[in-house]
C-alpha atoms as a PDB file:
ATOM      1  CA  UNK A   1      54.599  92.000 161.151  1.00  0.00           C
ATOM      2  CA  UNK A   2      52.015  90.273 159.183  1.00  0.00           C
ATOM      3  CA  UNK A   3      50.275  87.339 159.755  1.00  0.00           C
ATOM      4  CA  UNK A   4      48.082  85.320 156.858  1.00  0.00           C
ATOM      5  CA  UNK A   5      45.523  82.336 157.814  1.00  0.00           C
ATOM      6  CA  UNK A   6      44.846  79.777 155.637  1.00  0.00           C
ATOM      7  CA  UNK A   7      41.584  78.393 156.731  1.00  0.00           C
ATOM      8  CA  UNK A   8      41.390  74.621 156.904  1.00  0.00           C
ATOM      9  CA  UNK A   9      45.027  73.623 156.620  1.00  0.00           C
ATOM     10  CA  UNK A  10      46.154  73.796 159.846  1.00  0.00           C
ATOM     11  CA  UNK A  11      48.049  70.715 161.885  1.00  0.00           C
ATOM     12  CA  UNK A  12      44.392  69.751 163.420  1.00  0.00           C
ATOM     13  CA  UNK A  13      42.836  69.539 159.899  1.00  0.00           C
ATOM     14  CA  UNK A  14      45.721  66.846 158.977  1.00  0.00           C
ATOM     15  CA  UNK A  15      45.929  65.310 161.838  1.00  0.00           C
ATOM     16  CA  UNK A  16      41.726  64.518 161.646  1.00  0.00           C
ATOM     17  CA  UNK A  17      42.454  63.785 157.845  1.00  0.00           C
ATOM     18  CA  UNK A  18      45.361  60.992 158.680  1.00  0.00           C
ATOM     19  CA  UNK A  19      43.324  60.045 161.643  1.00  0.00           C
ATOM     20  CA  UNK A  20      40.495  58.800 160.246  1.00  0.00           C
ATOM     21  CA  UNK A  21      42.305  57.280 157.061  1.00  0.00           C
ATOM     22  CA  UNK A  22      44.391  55.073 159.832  1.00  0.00           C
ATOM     23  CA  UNK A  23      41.351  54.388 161.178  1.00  0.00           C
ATOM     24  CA  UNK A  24      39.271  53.075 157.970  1.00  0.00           C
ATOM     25  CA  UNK A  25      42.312  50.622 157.263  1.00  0.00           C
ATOM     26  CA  UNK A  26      41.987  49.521 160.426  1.00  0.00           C
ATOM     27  CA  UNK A  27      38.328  48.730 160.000  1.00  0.00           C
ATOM     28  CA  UNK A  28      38.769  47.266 156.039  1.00  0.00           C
ATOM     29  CA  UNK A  29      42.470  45.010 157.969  1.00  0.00           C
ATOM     30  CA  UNK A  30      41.381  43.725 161.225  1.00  0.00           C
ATOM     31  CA  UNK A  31      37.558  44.433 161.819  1.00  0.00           C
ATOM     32  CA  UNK A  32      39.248  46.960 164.564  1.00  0.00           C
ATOM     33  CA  UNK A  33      37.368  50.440 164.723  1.00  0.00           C
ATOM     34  CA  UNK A  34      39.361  52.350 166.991  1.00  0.00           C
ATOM     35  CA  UNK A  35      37.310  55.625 166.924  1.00  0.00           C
ATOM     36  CA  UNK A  36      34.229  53.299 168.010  1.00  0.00           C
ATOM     37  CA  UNK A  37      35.831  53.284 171.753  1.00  0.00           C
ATOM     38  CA  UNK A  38      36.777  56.235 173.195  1.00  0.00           C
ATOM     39  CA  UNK A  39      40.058  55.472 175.090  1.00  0.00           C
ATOM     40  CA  UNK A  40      41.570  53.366 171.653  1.00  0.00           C
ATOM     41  CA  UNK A  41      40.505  56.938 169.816  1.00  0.00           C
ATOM     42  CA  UNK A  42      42.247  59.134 172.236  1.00  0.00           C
ATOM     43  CA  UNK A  43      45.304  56.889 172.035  1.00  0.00           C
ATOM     44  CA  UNK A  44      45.179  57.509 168.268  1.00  0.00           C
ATOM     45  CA  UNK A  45      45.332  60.913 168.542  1.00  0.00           C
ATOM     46  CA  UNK A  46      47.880  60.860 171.137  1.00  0.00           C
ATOM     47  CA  UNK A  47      50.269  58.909 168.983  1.00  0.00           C
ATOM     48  CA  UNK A  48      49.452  60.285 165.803  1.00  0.00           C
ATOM     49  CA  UNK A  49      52.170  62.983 166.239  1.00  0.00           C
ATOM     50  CA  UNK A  50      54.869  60.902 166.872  1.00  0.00           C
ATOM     51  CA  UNK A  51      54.072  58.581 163.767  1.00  0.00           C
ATOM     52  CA  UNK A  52      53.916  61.031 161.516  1.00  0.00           C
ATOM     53  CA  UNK A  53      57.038  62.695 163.046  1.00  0.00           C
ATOM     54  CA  UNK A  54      58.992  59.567 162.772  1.00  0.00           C
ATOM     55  CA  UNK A  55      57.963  58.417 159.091  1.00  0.00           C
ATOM     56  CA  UNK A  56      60.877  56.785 157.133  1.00  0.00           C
ATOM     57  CA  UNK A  57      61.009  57.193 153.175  1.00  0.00           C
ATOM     58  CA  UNK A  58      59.726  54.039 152.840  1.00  0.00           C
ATOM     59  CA  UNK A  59      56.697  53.559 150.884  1.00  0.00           C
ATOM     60  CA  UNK A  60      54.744  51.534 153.597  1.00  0.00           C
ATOM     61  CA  UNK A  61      54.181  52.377 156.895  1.00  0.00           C
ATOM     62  CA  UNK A  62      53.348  50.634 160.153  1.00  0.00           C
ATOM     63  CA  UNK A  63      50.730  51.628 162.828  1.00  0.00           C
ATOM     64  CA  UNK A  64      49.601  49.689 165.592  1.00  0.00           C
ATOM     65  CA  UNK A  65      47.262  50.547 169.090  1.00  0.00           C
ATOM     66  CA  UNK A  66      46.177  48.614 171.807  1.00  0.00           C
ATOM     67  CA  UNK A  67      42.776  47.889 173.422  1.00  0.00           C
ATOM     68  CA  UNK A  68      42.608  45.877 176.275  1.00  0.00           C
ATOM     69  CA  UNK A  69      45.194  42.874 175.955  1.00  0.00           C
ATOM     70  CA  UNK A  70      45.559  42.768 172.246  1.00  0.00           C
ATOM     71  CA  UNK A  71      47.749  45.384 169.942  1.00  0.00           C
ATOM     72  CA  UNK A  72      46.289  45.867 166.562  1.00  0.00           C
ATOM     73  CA  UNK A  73      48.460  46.747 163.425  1.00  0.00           C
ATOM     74  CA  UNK A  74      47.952  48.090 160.058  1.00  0.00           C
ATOM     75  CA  UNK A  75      50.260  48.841 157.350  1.00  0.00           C
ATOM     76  CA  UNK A  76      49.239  52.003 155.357  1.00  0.00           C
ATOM     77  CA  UNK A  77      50.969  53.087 151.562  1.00  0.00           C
ATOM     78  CA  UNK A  78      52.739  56.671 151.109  1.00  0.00           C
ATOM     79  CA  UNK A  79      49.825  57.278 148.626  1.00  0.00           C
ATOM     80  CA  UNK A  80      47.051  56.732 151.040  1.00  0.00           C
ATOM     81  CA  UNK A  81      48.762  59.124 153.639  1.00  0.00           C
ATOM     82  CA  UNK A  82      49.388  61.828 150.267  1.00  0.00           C
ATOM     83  CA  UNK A  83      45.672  61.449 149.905  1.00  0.00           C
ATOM     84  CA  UNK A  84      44.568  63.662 153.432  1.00  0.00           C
ATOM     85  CA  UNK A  85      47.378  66.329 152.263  1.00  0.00           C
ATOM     86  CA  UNK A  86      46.340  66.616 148.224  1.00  0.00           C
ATOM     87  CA  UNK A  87      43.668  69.590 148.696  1.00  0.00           C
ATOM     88  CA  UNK A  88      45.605  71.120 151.615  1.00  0.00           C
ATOM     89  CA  UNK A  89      49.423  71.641 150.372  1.00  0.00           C
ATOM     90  CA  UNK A  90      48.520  73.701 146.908  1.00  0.00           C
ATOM     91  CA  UNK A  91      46.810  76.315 149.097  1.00  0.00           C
ATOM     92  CA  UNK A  92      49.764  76.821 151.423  1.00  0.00           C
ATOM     93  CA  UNK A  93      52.345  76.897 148.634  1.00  0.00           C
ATOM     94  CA  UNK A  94      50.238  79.704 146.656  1.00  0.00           C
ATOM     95  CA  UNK A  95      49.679  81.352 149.789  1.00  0.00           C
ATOM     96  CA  UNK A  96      53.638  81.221 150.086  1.00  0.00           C
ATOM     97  CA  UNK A  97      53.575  82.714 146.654  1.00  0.00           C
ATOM     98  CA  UNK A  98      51.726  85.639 147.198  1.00  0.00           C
ATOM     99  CA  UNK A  99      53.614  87.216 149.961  1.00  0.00           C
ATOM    100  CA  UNK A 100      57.424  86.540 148.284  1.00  0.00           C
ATOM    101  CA  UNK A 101      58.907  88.722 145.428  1.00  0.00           C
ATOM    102  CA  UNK A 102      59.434  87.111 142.314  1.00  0.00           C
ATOM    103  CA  UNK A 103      62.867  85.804 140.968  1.00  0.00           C
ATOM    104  CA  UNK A 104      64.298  87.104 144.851  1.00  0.00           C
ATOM    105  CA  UNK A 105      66.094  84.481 147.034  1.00  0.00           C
ATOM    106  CA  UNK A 106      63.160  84.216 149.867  1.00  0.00           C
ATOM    107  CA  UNK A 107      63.919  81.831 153.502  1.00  0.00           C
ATOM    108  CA  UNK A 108      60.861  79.920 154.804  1.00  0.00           C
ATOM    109  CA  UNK A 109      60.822  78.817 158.729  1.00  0.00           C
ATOM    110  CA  UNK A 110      58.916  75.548 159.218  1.00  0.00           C
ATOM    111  CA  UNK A 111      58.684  73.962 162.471  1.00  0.00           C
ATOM    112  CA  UNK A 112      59.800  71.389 164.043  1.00  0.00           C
ATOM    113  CA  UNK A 113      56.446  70.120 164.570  1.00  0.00           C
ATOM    114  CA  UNK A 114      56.055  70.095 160.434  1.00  0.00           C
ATOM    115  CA  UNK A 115      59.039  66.975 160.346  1.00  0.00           C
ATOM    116  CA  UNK A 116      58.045  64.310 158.807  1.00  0.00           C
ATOM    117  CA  UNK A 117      55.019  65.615 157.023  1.00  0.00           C
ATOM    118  CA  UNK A 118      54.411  63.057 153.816  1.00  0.00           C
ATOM    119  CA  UNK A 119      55.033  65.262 150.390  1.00  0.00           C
ATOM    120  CA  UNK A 120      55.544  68.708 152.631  1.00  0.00           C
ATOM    121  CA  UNK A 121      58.813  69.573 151.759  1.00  0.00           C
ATOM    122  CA  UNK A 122      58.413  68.649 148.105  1.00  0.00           C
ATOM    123  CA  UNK A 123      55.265  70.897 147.605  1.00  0.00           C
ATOM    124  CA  UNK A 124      57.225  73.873 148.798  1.00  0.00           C
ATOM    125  CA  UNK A 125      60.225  73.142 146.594  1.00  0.00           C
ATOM    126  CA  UNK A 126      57.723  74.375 143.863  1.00  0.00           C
ATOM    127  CA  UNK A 127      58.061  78.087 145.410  1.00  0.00           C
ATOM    128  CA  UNK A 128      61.387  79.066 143.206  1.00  0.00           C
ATOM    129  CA  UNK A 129      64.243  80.394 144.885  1.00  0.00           C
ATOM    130  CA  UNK A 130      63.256  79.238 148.345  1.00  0.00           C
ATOM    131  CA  UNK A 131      65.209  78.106 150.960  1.00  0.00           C
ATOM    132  CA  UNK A 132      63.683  75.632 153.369  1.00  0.00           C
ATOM    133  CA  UNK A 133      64.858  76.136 157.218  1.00  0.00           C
ATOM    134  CA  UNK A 134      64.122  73.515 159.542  1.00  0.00           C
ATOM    135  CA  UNK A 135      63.233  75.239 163.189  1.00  0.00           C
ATOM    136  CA  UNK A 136      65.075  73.082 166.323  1.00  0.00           C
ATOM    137  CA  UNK A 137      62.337  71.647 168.775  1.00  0.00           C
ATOM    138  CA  UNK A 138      63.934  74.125 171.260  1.00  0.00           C
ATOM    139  CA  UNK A 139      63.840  77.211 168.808  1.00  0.00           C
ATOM    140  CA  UNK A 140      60.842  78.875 171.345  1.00  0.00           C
ATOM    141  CA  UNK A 141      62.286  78.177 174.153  1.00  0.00           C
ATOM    142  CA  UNK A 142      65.694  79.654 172.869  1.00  0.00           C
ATOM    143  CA  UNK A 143      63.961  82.978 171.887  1.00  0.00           C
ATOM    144  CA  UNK A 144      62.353  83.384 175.016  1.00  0.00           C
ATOM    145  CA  UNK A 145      65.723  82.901 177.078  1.00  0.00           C
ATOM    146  CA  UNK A 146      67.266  86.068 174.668  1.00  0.00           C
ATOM    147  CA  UNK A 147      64.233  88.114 174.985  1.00  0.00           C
ATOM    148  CA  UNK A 148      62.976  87.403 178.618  1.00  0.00           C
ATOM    149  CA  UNK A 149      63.548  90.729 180.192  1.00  0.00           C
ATOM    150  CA  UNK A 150      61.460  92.335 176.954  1.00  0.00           C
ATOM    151  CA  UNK A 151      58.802  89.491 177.784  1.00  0.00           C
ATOM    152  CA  UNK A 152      58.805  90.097 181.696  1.00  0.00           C
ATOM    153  CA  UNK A 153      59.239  93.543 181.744  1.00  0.00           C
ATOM    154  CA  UNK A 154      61.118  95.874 184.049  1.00  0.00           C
ATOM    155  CA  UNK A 155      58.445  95.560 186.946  1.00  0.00           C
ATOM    156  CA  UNK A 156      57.935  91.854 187.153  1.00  0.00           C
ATOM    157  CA  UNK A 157      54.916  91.686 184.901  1.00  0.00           C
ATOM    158  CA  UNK A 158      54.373  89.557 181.362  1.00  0.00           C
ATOM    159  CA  UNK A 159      54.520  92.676 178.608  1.00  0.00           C
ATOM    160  CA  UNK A 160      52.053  91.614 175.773  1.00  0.00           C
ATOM    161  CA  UNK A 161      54.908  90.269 173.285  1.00  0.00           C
ATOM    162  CA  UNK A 162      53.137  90.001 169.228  1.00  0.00           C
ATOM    163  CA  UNK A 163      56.590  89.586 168.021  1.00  0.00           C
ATOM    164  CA  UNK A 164      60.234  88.885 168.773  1.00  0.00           C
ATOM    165  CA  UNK A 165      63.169  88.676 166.295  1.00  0.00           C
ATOM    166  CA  UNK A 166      64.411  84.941 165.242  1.00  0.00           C
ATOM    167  CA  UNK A 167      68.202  85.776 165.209  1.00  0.00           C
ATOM    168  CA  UNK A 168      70.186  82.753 165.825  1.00  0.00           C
ATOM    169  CA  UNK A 169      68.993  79.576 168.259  1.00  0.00           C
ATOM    170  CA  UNK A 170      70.103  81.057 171.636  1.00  0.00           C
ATOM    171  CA  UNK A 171      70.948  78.300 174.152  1.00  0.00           C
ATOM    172  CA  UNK A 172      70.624  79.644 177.592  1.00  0.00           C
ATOM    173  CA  UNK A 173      74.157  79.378 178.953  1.00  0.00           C
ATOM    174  CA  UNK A 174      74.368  76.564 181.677  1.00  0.00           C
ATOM    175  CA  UNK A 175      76.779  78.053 183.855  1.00  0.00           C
ATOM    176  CA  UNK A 176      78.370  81.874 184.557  1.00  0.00           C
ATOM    177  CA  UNK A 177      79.340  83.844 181.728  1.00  0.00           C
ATOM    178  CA  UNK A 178      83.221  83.040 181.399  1.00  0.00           C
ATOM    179  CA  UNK A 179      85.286  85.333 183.248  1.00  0.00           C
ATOM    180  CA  UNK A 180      87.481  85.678 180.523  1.00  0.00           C
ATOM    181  CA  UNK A 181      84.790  87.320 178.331  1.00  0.00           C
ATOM    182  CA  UNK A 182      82.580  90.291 178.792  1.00  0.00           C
ATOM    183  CA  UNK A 183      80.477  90.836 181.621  1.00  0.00           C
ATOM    184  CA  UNK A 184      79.472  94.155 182.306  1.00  0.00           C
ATOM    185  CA  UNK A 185      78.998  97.546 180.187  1.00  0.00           C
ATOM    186  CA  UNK A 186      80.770 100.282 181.347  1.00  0.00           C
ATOM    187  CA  UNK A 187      79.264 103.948 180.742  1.00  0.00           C
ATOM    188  CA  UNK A 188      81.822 106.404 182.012  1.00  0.00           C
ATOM    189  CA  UNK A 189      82.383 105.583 185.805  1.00  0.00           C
ATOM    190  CA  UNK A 190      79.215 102.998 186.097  1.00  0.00           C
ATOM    191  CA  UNK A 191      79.593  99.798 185.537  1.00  0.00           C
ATOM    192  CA  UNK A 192      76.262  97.354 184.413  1.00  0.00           C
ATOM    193  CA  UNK A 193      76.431  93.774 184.357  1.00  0.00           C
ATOM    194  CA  UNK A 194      74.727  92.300 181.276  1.00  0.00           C
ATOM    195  CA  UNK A 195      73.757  88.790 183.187  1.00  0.00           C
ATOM    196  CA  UNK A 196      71.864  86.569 180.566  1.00  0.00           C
ATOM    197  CA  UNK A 197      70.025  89.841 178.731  1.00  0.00           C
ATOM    198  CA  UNK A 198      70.519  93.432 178.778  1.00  0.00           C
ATOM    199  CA  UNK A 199      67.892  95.655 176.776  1.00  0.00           C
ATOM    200  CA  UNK A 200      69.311  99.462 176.819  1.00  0.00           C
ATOM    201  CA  UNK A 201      67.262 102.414 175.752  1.00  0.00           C
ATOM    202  CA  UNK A 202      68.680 104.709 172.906  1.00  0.00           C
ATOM    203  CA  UNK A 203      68.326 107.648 175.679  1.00  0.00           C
ATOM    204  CA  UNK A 204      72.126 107.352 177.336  1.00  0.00           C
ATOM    205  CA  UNK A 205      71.290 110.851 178.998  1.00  0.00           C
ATOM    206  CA  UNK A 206      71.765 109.200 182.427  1.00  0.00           C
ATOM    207  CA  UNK A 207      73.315 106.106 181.585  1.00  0.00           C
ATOM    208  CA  UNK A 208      72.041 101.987 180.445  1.00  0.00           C
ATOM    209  CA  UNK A 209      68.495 101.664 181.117  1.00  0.00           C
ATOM    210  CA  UNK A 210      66.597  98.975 180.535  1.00  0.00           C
ATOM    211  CA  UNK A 211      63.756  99.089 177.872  1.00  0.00           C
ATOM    212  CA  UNK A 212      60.963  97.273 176.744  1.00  0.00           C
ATOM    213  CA  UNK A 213      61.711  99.213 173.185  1.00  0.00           C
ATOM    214  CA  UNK A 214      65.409  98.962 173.556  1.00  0.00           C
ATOM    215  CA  UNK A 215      68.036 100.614 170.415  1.00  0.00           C
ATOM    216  CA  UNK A 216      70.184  97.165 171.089  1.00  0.00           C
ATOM    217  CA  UNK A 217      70.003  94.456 172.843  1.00  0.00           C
ATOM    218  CA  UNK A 218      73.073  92.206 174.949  1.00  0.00           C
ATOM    219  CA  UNK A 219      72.502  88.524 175.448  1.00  0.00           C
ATOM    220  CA  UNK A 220      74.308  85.442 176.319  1.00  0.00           C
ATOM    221  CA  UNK A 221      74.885  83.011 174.162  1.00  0.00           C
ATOM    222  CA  UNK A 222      76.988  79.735 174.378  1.00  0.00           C
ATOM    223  CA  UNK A 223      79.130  81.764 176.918  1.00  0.00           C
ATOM    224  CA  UNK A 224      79.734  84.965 174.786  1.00  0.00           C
ATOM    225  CA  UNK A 225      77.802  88.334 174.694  1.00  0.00           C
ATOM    226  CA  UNK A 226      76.198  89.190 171.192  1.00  0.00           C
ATOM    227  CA  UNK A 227      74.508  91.730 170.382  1.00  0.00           C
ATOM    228  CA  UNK A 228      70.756  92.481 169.202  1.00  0.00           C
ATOM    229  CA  UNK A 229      69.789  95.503 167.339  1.00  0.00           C
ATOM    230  CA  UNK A 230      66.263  97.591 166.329  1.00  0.00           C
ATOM    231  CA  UNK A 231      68.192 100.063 164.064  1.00  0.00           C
ATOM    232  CA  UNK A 232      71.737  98.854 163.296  1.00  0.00           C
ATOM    233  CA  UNK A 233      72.930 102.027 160.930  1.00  0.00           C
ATOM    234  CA  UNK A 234      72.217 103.808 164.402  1.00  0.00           C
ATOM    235  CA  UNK A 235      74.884 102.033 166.520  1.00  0.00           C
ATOM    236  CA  UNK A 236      78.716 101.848 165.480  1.00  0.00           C
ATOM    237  CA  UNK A 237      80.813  99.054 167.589  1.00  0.00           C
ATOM    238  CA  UNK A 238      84.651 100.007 167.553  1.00  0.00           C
ATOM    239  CA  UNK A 239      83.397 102.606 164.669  1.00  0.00           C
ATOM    240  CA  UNK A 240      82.448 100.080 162.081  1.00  0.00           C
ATOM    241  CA  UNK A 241      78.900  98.726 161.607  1.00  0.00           C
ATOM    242  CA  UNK A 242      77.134  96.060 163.876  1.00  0.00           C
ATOM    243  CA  UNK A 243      77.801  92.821 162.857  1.00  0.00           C
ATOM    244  CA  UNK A 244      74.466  90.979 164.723  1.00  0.00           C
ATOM    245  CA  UNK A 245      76.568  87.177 164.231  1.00  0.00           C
ATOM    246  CA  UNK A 246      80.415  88.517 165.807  1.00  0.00           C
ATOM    247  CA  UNK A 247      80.532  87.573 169.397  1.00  0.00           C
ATOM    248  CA  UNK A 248      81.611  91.014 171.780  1.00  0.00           C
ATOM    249  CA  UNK A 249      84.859  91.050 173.615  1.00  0.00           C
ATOM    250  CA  UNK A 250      86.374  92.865 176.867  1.00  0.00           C
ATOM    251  CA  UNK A 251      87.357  96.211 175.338  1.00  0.00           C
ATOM    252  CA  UNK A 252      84.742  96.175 172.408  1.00  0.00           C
ATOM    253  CA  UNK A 253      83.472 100.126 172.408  1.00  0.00           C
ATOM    254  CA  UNK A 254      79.907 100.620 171.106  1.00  0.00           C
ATOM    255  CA  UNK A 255      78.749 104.392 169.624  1.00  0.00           C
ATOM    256  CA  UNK A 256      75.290 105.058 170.292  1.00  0.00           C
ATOM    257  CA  UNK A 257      73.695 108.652 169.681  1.00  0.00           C
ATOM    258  CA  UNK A 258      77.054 109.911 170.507  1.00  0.00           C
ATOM    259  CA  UNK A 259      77.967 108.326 173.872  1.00  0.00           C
ATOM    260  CA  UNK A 260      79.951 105.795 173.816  1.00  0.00           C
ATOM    261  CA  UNK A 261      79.651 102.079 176.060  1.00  0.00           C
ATOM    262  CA  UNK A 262      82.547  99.888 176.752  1.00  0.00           C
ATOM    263  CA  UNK A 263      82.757  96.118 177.093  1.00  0.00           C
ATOM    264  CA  UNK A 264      84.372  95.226 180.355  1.00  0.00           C
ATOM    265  CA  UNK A 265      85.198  91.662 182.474  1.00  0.00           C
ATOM    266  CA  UNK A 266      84.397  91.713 185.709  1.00  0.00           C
ATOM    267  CA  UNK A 267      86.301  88.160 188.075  1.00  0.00           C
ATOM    268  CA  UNK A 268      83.252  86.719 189.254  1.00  0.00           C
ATOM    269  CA  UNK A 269      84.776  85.869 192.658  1.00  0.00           C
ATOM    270  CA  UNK A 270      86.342  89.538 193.342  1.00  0.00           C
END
């Protein structure tokens, strides 16, 4: 809904920082300037992820490239790698500040691509009353799999998708929804199977249609059907209210604008 840039403390502007810190203690260790030839730079950057990623909470760590037949190595202190983050970390953490209510229990996302980050995790710990919520690798992929017939679109074409709700990590289900659970939405005498995501329109007028601004949504998940919603004190399931984390079940009725949908199992092979 909104989106805030912080200029100049992006995952480029840290990787450049630690980049060229790994670099100088090459240079001041082995005589080695690996930014001086472009394929030992490009290998730098290509591995710099994965060290960073992978950083122990040790106080020294160990880097090492290769040019030609000889690998260089450098150790490098905690401290020096604090050094490229010092100026960058107060300005996302008062950033952080300024969009979260004071004294109120507030939930940060980071990113999977964030792990590891030297002194990250304790510069946000300053923010009171935050809770820190590491993001699976897979977290975009999983979100795409519930919300790929709002992405695609009812005529085959990419819609142009500025935002899609987190919910839980959806694992796209490896094999046929079980036949024991629900399959299909039944609207009086029509019967619509729900497959791996089923966006319905609020207008019931002529039965489930699909919807790139649906009233709920029906996915798969792990082998159950859950449900999504835009406006949960619209829709009623077995008259209570939605309950976006309790998987559905055959028989499950759900109140909509006053018509009414039914959870059904359908045998797969007849």
């Amino acid at each position: 809904k909104n989106v805030k840039t912080i200029l100049e403390t992006g995952l480029s502007t840290l990787l450049d920082r630690w980049a060229n810190i790994i670099a100088s203690q090459f240079i001041q260790t082995t005589r080695f300037d690996p930014m001086h030839n472009a394929d030992t730079e490009q290998q730098l950057f290509n591995l710099l992820p994965g060290w960073i990623r992978n950083l122990q909470g040790s106080n020294t760590h160990s880097f090492s490239v290769k040019a030609a037949d000889t690998e260089h190595s450098v150790a490098i202190s905690q401290e020096n790698l604090l050094k490229a983050c010092t100026p960058l970390y107060p300005q996302i953490v008062q950033a952080i500040r300024s969009e979260i209510t004071a004294n109120e229990p507030a939930s940060l996302l980071l990113s999977h691509r964030l792990q590891g980050f030297p002194g990250l995790k304790e510069s946000l710990k300053l923010v009171a009353n935050l809770e820190l919520i590491d993001l699976p690798a897979g977290k975009a992929n999983d979100s795409a799999a519930t919300h790929h017939a709002t992405i695609i679109g009812n005529g085959g074409t990419v819609s142009h998708v500025v935002q899609l709700g987190t919910g839980e990590v959806a694992t796209p289900p490896t094999q046929e929804t079980s036949t024991t659970g629900a399959t299909h939405i039944l609207w009086r005498h029509q019967a619509t199977a729900i497959g791996k995501a089923l966006p319905i329109d609020a207008d019931l007028s002529a039965g489930p249609r699909f919807s790139n601004d649906p009233a709920f949504t029906l996915y798969a998940r792990n082998n159950q059907i859950m449900i999504e919603c835009s406006a949960t004190d619209a829709i009623k399931i077995n008259g209570a209210a939605v309950d976006p984390d309790r998987p559905l079940k055959p028989g499950d009725q759900i109140e909509l604008a006053g018509d009414q949908l039914t959870l059904i199992s359908v045998p797969q092979d007849g």
